[in-house]
C-alpha atoms as a PDB file:
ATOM      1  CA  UNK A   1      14.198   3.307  -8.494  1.00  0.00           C
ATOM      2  CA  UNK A   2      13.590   5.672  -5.776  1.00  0.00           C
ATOM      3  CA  UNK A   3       9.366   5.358  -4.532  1.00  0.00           C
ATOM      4  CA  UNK A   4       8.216   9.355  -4.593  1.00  0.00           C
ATOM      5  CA  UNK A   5       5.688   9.796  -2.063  1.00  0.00           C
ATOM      6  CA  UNK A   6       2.928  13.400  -3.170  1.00  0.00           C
ATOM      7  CA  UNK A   7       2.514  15.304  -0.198  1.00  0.00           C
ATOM      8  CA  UNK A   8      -0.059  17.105  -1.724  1.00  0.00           C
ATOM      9  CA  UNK A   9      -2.127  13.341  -0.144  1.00  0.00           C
ATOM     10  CA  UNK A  10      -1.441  14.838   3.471  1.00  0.00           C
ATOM     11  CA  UNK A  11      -4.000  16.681   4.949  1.00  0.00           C
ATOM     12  CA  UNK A  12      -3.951  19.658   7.328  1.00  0.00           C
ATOM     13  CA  UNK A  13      -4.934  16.736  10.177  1.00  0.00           C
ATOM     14  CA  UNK A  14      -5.171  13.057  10.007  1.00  0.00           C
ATOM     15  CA  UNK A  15      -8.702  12.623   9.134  1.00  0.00           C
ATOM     16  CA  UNK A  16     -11.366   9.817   8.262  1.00  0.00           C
ATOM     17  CA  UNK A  17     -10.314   9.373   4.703  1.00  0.00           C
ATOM     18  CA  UNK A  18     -10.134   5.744   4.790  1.00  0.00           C
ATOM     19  CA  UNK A  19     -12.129   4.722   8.008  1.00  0.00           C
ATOM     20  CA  UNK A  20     -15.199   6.302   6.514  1.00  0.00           C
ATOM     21  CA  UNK A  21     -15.477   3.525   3.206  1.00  0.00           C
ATOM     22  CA  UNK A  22     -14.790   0.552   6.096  1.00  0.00           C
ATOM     23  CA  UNK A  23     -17.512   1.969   8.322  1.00  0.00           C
ATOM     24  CA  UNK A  24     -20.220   2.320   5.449  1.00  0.00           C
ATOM     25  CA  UNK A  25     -19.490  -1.211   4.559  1.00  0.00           C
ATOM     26  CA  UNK A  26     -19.937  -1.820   8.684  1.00  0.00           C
ATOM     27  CA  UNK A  27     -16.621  -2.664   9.251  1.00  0.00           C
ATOM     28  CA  UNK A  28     -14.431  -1.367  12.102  1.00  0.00           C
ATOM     29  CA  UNK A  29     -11.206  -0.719  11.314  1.00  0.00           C
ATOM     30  CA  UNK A  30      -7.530  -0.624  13.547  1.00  0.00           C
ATOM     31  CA  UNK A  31      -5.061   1.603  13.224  1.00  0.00           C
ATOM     32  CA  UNK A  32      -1.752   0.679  14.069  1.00  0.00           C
ATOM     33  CA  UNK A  33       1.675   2.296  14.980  1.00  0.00           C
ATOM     34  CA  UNK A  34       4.849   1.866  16.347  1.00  0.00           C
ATOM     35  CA  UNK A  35       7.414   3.606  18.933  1.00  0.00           C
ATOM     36  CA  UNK A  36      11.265   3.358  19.469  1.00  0.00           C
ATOM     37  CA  UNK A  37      12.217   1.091  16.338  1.00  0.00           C
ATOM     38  CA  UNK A  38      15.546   3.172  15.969  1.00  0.00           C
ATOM     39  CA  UNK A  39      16.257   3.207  19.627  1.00  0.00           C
ATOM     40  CA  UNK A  40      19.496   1.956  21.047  1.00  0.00           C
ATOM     41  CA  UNK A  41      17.735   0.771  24.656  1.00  0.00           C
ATOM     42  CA  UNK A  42      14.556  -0.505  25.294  1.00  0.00           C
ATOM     43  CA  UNK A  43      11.449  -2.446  23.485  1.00  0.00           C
ATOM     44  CA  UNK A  44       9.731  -1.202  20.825  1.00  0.00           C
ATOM     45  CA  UNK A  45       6.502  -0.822  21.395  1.00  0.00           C
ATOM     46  CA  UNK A  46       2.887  -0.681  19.413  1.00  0.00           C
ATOM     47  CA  UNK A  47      -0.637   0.558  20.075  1.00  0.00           C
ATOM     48  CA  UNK A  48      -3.881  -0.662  18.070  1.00  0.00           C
ATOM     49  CA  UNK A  49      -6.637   1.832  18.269  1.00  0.00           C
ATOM     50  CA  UNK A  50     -10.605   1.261  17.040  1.00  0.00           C
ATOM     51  CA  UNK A  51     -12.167   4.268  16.652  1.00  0.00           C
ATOM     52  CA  UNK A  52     -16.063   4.232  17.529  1.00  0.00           C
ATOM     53  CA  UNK A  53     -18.021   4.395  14.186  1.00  0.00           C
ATOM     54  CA  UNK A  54     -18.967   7.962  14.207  1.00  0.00           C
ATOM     55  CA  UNK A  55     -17.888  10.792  12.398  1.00  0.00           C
ATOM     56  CA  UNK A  56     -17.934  13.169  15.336  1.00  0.00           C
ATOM     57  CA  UNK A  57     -15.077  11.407  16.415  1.00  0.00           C
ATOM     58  CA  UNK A  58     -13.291  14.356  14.745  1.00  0.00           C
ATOM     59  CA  UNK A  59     -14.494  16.662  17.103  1.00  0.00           C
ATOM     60  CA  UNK A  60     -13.656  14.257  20.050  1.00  0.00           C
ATOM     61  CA  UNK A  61      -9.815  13.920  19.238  1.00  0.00           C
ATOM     62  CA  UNK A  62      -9.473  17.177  17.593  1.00  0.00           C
ATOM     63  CA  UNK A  63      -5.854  17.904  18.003  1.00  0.00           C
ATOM     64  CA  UNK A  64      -4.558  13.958  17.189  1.00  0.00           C
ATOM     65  CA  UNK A  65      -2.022  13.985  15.388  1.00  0.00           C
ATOM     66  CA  UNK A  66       1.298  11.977  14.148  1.00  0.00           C
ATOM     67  CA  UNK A  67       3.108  11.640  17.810  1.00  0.00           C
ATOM     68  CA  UNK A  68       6.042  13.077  16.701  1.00  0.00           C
ATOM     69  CA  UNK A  69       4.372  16.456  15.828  1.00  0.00           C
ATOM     70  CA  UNK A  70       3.293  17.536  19.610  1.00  0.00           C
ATOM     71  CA  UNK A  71       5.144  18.345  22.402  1.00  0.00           C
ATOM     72  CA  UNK A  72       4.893  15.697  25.521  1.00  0.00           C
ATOM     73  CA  UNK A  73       2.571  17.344  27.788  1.00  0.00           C
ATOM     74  CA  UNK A  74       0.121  17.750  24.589  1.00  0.00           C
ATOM     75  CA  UNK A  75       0.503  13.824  24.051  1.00  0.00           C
ATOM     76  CA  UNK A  76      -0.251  13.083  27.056  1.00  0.00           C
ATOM     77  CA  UNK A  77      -2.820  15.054  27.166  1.00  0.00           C
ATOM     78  CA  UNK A  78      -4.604  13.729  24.396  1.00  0.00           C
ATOM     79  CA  UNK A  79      -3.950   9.859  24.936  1.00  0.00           C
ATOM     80  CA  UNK A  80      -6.315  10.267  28.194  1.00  0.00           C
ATOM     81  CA  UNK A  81      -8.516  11.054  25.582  1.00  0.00           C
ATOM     82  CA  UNK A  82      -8.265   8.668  23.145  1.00  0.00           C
ATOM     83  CA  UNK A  83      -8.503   5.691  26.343  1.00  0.00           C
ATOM     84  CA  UNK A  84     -11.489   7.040  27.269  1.00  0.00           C
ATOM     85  CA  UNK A  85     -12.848   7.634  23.444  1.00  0.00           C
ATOM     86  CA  UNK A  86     -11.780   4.667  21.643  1.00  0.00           C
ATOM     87  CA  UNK A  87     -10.642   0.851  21.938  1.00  0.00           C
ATOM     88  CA  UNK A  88      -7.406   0.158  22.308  1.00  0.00           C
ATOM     89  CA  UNK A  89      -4.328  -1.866  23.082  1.00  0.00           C
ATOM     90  CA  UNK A  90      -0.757  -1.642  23.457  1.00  0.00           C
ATOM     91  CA  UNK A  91       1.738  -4.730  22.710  1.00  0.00           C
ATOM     92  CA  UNK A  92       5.757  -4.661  23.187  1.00  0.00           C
ATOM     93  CA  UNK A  93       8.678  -6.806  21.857  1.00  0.00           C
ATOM     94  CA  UNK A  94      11.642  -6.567  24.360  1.00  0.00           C
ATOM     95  CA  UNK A  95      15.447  -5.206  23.510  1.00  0.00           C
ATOM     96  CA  UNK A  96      16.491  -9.147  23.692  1.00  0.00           C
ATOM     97  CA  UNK A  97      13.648  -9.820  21.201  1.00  0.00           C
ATOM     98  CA  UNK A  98      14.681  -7.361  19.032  1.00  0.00           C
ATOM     99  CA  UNK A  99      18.219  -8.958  18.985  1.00  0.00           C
ATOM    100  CA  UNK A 100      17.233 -12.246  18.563  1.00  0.00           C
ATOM    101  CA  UNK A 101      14.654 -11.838  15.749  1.00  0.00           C
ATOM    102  CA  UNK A 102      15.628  -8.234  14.196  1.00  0.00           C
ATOM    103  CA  UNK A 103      13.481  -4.627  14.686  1.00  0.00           C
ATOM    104  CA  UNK A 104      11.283  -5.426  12.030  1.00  0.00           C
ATOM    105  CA  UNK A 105       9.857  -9.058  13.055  1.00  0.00           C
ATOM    106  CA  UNK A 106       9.809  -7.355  16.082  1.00  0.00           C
ATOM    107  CA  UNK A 107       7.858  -4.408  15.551  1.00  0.00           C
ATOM    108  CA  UNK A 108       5.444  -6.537  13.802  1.00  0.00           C
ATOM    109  CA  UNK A 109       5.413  -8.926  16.774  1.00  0.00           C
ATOM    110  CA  UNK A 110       4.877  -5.848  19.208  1.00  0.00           C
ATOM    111  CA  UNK A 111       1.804  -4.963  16.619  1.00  0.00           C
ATOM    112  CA  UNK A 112       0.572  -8.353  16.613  1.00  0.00           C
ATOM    113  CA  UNK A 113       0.591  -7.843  20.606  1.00  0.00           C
ATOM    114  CA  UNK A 114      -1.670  -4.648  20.647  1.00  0.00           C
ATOM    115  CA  UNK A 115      -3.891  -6.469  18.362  1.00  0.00           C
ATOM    116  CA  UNK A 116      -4.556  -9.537  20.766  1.00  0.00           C
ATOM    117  CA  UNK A 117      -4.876  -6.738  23.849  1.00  0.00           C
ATOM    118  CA  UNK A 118      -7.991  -5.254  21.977  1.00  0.00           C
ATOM    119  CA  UNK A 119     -11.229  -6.019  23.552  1.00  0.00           C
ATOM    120  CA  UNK A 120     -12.638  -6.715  20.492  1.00  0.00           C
ATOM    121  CA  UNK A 121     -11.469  -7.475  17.115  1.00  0.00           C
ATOM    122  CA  UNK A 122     -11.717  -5.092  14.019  1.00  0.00           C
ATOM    123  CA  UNK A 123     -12.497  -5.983  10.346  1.00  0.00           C
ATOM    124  CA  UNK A 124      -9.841  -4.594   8.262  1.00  0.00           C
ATOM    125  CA  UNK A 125      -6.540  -2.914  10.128  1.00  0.00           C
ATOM    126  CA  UNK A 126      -4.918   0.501   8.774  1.00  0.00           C
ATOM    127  CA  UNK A 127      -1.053   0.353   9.254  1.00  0.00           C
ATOM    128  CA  UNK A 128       1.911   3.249   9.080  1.00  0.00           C
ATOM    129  CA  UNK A 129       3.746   1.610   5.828  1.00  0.00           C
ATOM    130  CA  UNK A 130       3.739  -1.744   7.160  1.00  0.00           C
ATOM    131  CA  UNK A 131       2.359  -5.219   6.429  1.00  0.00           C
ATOM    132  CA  UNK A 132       1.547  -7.746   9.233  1.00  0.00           C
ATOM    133  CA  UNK A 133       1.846 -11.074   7.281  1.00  0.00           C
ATOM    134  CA  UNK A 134       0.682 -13.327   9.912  1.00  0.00           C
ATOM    135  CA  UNK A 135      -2.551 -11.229  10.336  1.00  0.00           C
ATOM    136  CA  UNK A 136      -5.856 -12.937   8.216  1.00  0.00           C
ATOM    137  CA  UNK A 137      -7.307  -9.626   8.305  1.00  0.00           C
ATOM    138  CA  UNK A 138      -7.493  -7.639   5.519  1.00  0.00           C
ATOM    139  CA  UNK A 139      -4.704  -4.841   5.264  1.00  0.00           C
ATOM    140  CA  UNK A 140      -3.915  -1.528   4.289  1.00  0.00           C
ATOM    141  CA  UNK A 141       0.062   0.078   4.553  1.00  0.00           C
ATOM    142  CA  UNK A 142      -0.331   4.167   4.745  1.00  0.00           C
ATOM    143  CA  UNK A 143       2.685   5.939   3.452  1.00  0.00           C
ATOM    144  CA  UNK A 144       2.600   8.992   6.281  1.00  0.00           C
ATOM    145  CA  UNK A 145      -0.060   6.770   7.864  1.00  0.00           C
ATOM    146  CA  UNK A 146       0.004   8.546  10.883  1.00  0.00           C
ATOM    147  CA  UNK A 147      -0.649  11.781   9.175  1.00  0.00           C
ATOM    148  CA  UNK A 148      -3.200  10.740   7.084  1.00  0.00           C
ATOM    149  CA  UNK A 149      -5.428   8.369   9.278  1.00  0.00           C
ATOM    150  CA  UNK A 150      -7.172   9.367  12.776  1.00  0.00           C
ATOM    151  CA  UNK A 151      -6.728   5.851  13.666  1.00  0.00           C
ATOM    152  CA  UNK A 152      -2.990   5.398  13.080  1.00  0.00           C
ATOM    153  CA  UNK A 153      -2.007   8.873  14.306  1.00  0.00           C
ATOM    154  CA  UNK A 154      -4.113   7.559  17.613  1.00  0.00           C
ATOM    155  CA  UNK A 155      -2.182   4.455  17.913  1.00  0.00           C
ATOM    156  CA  UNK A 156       1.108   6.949  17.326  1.00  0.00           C
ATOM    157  CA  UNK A 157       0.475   8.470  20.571  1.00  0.00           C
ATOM    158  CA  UNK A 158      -0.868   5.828  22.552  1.00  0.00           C
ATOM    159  CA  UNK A 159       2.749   3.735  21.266  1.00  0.00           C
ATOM    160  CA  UNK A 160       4.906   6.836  22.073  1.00  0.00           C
ATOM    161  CA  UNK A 161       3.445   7.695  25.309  1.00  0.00           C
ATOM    162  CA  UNK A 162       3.692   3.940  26.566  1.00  0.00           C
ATOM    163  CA  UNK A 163       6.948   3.526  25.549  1.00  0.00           C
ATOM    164  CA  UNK A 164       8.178   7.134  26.870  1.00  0.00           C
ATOM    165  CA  UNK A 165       6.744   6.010  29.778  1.00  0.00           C
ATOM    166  CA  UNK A 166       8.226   2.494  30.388  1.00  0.00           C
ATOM    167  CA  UNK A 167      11.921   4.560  29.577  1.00  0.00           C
ATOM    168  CA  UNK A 168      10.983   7.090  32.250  1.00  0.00           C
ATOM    169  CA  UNK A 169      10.441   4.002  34.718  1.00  0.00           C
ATOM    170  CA  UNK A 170      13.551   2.303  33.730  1.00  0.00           C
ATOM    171  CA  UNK A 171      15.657   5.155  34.415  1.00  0.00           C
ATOM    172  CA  UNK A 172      15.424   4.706  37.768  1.00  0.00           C
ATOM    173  CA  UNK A 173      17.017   2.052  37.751  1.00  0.00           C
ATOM    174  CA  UNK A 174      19.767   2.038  34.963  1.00  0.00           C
ATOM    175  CA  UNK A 175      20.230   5.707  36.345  1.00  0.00           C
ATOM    176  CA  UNK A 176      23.350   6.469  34.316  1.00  0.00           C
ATOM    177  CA  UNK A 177      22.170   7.285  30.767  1.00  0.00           C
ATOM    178  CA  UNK A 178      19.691   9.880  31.081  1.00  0.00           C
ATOM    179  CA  UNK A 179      16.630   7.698  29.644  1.00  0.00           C
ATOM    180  CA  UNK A 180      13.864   9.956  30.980  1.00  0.00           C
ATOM    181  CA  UNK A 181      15.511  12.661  28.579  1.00  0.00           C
ATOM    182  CA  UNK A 182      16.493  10.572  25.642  1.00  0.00           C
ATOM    183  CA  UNK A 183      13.984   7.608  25.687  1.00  0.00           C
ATOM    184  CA  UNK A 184      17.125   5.075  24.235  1.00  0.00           C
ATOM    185  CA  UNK A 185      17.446   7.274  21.502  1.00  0.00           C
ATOM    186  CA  UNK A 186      21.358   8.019  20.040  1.00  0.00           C
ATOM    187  CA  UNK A 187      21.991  11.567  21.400  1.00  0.00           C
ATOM    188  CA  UNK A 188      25.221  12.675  22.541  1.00  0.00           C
ATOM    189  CA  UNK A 189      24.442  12.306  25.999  1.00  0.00           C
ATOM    190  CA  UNK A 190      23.173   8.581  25.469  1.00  0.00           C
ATOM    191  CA  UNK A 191      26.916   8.196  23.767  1.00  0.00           C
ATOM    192  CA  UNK A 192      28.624   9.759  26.312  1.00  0.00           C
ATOM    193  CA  UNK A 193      27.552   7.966  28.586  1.00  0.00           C
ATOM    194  CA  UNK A 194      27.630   4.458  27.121  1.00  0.00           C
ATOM    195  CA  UNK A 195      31.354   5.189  26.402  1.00  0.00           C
ATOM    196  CA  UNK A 196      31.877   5.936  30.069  1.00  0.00           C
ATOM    197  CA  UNK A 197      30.493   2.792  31.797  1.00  0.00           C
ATOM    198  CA  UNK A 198      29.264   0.809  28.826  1.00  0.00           C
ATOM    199  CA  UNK A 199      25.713  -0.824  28.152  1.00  0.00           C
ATOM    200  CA  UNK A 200      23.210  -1.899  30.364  1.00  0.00           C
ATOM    201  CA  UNK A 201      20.556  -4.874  29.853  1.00  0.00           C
ATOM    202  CA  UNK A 202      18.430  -2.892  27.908  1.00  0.00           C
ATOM    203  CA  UNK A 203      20.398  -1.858  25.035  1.00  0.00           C
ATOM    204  CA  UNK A 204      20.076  -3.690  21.959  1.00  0.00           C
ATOM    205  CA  UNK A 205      23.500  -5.595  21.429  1.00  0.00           C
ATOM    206  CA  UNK A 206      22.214  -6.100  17.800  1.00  0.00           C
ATOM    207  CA  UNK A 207      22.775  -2.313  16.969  1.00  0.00           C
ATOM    208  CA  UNK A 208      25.757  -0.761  15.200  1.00  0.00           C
ATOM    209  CA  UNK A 209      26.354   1.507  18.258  1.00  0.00           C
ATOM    210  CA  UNK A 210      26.521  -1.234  20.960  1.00  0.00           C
ATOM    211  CA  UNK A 211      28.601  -3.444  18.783  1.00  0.00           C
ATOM    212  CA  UNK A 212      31.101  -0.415  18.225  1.00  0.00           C
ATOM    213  CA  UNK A 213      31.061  -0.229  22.159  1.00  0.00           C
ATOM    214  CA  UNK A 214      31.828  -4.252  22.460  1.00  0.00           C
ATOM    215  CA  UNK A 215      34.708  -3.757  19.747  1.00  0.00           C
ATOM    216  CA  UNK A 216      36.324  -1.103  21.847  1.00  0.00           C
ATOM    217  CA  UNK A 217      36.280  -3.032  25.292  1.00  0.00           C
ATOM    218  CA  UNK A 218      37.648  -6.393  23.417  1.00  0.00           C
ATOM    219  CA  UNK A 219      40.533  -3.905  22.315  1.00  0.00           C
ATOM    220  CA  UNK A 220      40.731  -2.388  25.605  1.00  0.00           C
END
């Protein structure tokens, strides 16, 4: 049975719709979010943000919202902002984690990172559809999360722009795939390119696409 999600619960802009119950109760509250889980190179990547208990917080990060929606000068932009306006952290799971213990033990891992990089530790944590089962905290998985909750569409950007940036590094030296353009995602160029000289140590041997690349050298 398919799980129908109403739209009609987004808002115009992620919002304080569920911080604002944890913070009259006088408990802080993470968001969380991830970056890069269907990536063919690179980690995967998380950010944890606390947002200081005050509703003019809005006004502060007007503009947040779900990483994917703004262009990459406006996310950058904006996670200066959030640094300097919130508490935060950022956690990673390598490529070879990813392979060893799969994308989703990993992404939770690279959540469970940000957490433990926080400079001090929230009450109840606000997630984008996901459940941290080693976590004792009290939970709550947002469908959309990161268009729905300031928090989590804070920790989008914070996870995106890390990650975008780590890719950008990288590129320099694995200088063949175009990473600063595609960030490890599967675009043509990406494919291209991994036909032409193969994968690097990076790329995530667990997924389809590198496996279909170690199939065709073995047949070589």
């Amino acid at each position: 049975m398919m799980n129908l999600f109403d739209r009609d619960l987004i808002p115009a802009a992620p919002d304080l719709t569920f911080e604002l119950p944890l913070w009259k109760c006088g408990w802080s509250a993470a968001g969380l979010d991830e970056a890069g889980r269907g990536a063919w190179a690179g980690p995967v990547m998380a950010a944890a943000v606390i947002l200081p208990i005050d509703d003019g917080v809005l006004t502060h990060l007007s503009g947040v919202r779900d990483s994917k929606q703004l262009k990459p000068d406006e996310r950058s932009r904006l996670a200066k902002i959030i640094q300097c306006e919130t508490t935060w952290g950022v956690g990673s799971a390598s490529n070879l984690e990813i392979d060893s213990i799969g994308i989703l033990p990993a992404t939770r891992l690279a959540m469970a990172r940000a957490l433990q990089a926080l400079t001090r530790a929230p009450e109840v944590l606000l997630i984008d559809a996901l459940f941290l089962p080693d976590e004792l905290l009290p939970q709550i998985a947002l469908i959309k999360g990161d268009q729905r909750s300031l928090s989590i569409a804070a920790a989008s950007i914070l996870a995106k722009t890390a990650r975008d940036a780590w890719m950008c590094n990288t590129a320099e030296e694995f200088n063949t795939y175009g990473f600063e353009r595609h960030k490890g995602y599967g675009t043509n160029v990406h494919l291209l390119a991994l036909k032409k000289v193969g994968s690097c140590p990076i790329h995530r041997s667990s997924f389809q696409p590198m496996k279909d690349m170690m199939k065709l050298k073995t047949q070589e």
